[in-house]
C-alpha atoms as a PDB file:
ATOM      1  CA  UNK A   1     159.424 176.057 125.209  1.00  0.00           C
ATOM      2  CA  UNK A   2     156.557 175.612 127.013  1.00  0.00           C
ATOM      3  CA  UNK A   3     152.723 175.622 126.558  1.00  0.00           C
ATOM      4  CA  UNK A   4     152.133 179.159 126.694  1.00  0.00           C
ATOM      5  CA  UNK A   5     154.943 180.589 125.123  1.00  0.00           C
ATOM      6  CA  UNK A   6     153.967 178.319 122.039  1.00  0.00           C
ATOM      7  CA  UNK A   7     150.447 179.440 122.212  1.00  0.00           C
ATOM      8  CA  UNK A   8     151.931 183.034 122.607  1.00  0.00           C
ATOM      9  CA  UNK A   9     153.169 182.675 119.681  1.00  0.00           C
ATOM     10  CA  UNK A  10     150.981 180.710 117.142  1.00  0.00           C
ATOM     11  CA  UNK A  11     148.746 183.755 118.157  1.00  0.00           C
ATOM     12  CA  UNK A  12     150.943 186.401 117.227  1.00  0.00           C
ATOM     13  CA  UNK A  13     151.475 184.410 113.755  1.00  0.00           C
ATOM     14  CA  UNK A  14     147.586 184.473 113.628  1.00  0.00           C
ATOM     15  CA  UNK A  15     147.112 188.297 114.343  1.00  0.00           C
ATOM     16  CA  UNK A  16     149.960 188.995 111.961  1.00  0.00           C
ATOM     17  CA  UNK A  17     148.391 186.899 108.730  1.00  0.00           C
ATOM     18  CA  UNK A  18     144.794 188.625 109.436  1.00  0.00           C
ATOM     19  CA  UNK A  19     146.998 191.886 109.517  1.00  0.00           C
ATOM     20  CA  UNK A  20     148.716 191.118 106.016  1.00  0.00           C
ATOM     21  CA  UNK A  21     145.161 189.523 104.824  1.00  0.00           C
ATOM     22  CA  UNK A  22     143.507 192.958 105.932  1.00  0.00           C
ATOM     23  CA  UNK A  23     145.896 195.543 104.326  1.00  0.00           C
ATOM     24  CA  UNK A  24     146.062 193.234 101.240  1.00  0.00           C
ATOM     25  CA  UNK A  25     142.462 193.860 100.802  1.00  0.00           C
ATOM     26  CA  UNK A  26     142.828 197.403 101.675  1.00  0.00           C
ATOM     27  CA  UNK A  27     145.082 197.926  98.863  1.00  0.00           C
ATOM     28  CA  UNK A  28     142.695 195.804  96.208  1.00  0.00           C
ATOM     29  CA  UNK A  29     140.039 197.477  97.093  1.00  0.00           C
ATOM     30  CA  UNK A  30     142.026 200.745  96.407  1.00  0.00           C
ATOM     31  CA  UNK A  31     143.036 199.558  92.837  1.00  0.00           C
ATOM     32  CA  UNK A  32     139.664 198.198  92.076  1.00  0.00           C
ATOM     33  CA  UNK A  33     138.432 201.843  93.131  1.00  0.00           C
ATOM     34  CA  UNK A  34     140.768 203.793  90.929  1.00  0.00           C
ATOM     35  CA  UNK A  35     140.371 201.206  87.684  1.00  0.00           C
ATOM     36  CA  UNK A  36     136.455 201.834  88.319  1.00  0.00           C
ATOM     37  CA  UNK A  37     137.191 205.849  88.321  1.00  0.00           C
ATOM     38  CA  UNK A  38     139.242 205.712  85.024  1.00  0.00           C
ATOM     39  CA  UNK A  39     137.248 203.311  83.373  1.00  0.00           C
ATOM     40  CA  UNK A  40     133.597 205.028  84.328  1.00  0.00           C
ATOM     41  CA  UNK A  41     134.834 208.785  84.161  1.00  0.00           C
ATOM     42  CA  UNK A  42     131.431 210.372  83.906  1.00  0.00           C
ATOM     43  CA  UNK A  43     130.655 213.451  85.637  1.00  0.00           C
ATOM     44  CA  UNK A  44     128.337 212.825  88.487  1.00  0.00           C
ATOM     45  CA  UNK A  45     125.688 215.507  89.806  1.00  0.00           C
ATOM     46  CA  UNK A  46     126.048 216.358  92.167  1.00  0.00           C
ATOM     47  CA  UNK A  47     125.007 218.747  95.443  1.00  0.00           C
ATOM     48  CA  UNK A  48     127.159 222.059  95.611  1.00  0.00           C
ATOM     49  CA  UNK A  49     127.637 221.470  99.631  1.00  0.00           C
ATOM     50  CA  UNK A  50     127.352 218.719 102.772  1.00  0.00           C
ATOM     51  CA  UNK A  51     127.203 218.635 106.367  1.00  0.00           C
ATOM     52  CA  UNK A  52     128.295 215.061 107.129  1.00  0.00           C
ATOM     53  CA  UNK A  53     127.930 213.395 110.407  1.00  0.00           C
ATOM     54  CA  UNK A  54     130.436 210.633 111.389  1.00  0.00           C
ATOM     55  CA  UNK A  55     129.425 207.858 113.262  1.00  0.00           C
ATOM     56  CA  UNK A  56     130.787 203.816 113.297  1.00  0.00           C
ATOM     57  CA  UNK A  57     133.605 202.209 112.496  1.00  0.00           C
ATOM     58  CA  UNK A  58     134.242 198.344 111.769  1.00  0.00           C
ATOM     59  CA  UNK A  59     138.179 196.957 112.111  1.00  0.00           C
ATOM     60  CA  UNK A  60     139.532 194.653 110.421  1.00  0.00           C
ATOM     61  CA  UNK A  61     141.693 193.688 113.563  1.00  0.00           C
ATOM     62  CA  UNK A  62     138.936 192.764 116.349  1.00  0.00           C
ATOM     63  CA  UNK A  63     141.001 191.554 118.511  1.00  0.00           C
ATOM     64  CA  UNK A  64     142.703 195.166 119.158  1.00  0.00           C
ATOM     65  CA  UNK A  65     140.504 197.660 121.908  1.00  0.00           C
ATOM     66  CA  UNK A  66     139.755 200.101 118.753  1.00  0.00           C
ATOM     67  CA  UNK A  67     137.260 202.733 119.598  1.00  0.00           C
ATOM     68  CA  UNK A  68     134.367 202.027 116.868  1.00  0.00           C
ATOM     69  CA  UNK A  69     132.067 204.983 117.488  1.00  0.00           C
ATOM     70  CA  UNK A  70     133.533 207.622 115.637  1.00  0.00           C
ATOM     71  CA  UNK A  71     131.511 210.821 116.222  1.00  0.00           C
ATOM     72  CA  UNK A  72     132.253 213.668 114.061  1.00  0.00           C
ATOM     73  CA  UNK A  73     131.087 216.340 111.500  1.00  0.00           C
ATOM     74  CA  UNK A  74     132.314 217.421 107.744  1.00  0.00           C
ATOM     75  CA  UNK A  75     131.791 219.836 105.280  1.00  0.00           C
ATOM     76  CA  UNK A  76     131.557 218.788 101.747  1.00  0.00           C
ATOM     77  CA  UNK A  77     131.755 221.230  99.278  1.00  0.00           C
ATOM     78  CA  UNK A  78     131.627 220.458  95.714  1.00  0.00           C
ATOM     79  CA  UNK A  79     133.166 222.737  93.085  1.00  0.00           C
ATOM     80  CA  UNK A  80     132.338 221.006  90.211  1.00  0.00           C
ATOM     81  CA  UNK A  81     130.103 218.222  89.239  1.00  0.00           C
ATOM     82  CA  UNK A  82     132.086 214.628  90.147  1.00  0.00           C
ATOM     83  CA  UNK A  83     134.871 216.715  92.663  1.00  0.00           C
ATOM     84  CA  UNK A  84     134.594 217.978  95.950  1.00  0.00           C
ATOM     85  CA  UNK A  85     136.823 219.202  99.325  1.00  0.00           C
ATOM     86  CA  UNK A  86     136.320 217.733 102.653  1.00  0.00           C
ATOM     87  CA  UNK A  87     137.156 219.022 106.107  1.00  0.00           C
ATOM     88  CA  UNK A  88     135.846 217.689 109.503  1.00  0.00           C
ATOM     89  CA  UNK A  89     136.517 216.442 112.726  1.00  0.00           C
ATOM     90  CA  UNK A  90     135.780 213.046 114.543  1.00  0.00           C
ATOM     91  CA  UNK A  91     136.881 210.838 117.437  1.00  0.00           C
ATOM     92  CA  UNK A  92     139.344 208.168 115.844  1.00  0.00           C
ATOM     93  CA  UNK A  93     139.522 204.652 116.388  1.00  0.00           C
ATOM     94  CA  UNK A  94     142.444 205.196 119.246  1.00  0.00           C
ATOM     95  CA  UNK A  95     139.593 208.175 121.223  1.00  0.00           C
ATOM     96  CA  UNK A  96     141.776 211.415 120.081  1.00  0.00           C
ATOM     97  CA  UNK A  97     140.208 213.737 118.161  1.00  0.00           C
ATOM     98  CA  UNK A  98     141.711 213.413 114.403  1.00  0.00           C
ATOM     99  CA  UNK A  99     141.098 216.713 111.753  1.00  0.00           C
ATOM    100  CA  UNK A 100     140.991 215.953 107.897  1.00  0.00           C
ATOM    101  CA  UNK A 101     140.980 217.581 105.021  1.00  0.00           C
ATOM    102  CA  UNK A 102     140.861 215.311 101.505  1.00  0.00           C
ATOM    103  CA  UNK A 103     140.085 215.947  97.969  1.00  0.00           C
ATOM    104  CA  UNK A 104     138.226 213.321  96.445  1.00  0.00           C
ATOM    105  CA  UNK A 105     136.084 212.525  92.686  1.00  0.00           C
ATOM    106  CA  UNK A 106     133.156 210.321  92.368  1.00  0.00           C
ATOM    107  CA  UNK A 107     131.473 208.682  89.670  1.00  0.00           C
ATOM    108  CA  UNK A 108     127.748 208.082  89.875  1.00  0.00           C
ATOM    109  CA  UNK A 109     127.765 203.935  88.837  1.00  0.00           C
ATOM    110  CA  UNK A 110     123.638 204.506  89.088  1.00  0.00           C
ATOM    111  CA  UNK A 111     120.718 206.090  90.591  1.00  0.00           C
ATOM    112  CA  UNK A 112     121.379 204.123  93.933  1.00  0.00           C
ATOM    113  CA  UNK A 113     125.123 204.161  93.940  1.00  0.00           C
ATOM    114  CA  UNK A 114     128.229 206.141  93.678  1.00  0.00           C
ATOM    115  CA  UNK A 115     132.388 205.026  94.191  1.00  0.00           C
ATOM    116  CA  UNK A 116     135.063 207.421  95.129  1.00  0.00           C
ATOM    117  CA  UNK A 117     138.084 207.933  95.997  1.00  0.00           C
ATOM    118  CA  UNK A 118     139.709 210.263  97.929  1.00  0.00           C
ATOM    119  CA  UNK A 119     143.154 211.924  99.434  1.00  0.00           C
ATOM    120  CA  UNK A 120     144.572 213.996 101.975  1.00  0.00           C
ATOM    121  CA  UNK A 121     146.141 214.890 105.349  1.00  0.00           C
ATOM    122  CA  UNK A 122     144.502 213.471 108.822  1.00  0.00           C
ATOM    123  CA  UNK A 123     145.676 214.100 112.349  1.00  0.00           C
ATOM    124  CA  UNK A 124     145.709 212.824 115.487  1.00  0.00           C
ATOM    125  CA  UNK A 125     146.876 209.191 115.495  1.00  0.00           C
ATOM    126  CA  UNK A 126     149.874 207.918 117.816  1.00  0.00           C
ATOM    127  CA  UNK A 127     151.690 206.703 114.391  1.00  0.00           C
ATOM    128  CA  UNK A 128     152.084 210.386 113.491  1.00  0.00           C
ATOM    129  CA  UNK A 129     151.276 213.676 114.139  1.00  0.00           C
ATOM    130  CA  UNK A 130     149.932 214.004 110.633  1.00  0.00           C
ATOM    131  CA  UNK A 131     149.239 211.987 108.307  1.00  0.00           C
ATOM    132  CA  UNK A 132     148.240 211.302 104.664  1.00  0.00           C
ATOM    133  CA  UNK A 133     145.276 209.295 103.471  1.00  0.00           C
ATOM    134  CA  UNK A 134     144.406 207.621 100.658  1.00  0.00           C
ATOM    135  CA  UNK A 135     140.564 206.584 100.994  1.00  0.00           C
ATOM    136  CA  UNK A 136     138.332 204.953  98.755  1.00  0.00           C
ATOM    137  CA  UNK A 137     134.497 205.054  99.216  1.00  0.00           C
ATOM    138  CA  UNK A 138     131.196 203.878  98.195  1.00  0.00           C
ATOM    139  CA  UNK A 139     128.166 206.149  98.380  1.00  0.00           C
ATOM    140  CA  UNK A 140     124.540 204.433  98.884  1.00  0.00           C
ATOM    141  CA  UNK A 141     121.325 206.334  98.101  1.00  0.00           C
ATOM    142  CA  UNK A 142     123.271 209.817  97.754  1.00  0.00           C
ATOM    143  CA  UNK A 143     123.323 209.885 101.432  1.00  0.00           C
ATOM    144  CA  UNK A 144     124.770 207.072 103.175  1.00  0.00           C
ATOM    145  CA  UNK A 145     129.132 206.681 102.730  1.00  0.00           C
ATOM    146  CA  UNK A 146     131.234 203.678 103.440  1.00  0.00           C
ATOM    147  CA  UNK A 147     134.998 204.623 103.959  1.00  0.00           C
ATOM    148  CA  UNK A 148     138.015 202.880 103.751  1.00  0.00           C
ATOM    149  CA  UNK A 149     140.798 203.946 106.374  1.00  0.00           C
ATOM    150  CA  UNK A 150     144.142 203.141 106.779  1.00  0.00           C
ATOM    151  CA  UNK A 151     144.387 204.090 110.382  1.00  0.00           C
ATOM    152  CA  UNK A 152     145.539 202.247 112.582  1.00  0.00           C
ATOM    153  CA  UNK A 153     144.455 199.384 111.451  1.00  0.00           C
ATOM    154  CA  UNK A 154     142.163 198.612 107.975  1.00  0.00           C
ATOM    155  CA  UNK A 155     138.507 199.599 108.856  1.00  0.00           C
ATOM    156  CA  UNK A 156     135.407 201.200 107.460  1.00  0.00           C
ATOM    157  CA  UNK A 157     134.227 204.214 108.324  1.00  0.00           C
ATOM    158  CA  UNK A 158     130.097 204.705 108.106  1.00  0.00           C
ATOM    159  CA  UNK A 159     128.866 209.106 107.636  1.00  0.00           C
ATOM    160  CA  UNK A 160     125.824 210.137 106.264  1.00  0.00           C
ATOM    161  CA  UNK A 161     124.923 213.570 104.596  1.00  0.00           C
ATOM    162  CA  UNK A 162     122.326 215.284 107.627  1.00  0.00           C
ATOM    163  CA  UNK A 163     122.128 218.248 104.863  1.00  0.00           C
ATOM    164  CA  UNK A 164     122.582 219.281 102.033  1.00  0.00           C
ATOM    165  CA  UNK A 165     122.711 222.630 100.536  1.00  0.00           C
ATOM    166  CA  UNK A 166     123.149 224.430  96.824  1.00  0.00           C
ATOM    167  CA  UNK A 167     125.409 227.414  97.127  1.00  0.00           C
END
């Protein structure tokens, strides 16, 4: 073997450990989110509907080209106090356009923050034409979300409620 064949390859090992470290904490913070949700099953109030803008993304793989500004909108509707239904559009991480649609509960934790968790169908990604999503989230201020994606790689997803309406 020589130089860069060995190099080749203890960076392969490399990107492959951060990509087992990555969906490893993907998946903890998924069963932190849903212990959190049984354990602090309080309704939250919340608004009756949402127009969400989309807008970064962070990878947990930076060594991949990922697109990371995700432009998009949403409409949150909420049909009762801690559920609601999502559906929106946004420019993924590989630059196609990707439509969701995800059901989703929150629990207000306090005045300032809120946890979720959500699931449903998303398109547009070269893995799949479709594909589900399991996505859990924290809320900041009412306002501000932080998402956690499975596609393609681990990364968090940053939208913020532009308005908000009661029906």
């Amino acid at each position: 073997m020589n130089k860069s064949s060995i190099l080749r390859n203890s960076i392969d090992r490399r990107r492959g450990q951060r990509r087992a470290n990555a969906i490893k904490l993907f998946w903890i913070v998924v069963c932190v989110g849903l212990v959190m949700l049984i354990v602090w099953s309080m309704p939250a109030k919340a608004e009756d509907l949402a127009i969400q803008i989309h807008g970064l993304s962070y990878h947990s793989n930076n060594t991949e080209n990922y697109n990371d500004v995700n432009t998009g909108i949403a409409l949150r509707w909420y049909p009762a106090a801690n559920r609601y239904y999502s559906i929106g559009t946004l420019k993924n991480s590989e630059s196609n356009t990707s439509d969701y649609i995800v059901a989703g509960f929150e629990h207000v934790v306090n005045e300032y923050v809120i946890i979720g968790f959500a699931g449903g169908f998303i398109t547009g990604y070269e893995r799949a034409n479709l594909l589900p999503i399991i996505a859990p989230s924290i809320t900041l201020f009412n306002r501000l979300h932080f998402v956690g994606t499975p596609y393609p790689e681990v990364a968090v997803e940053v939208s913020f409620d532009l308005l908000r309406f009661e029906i």
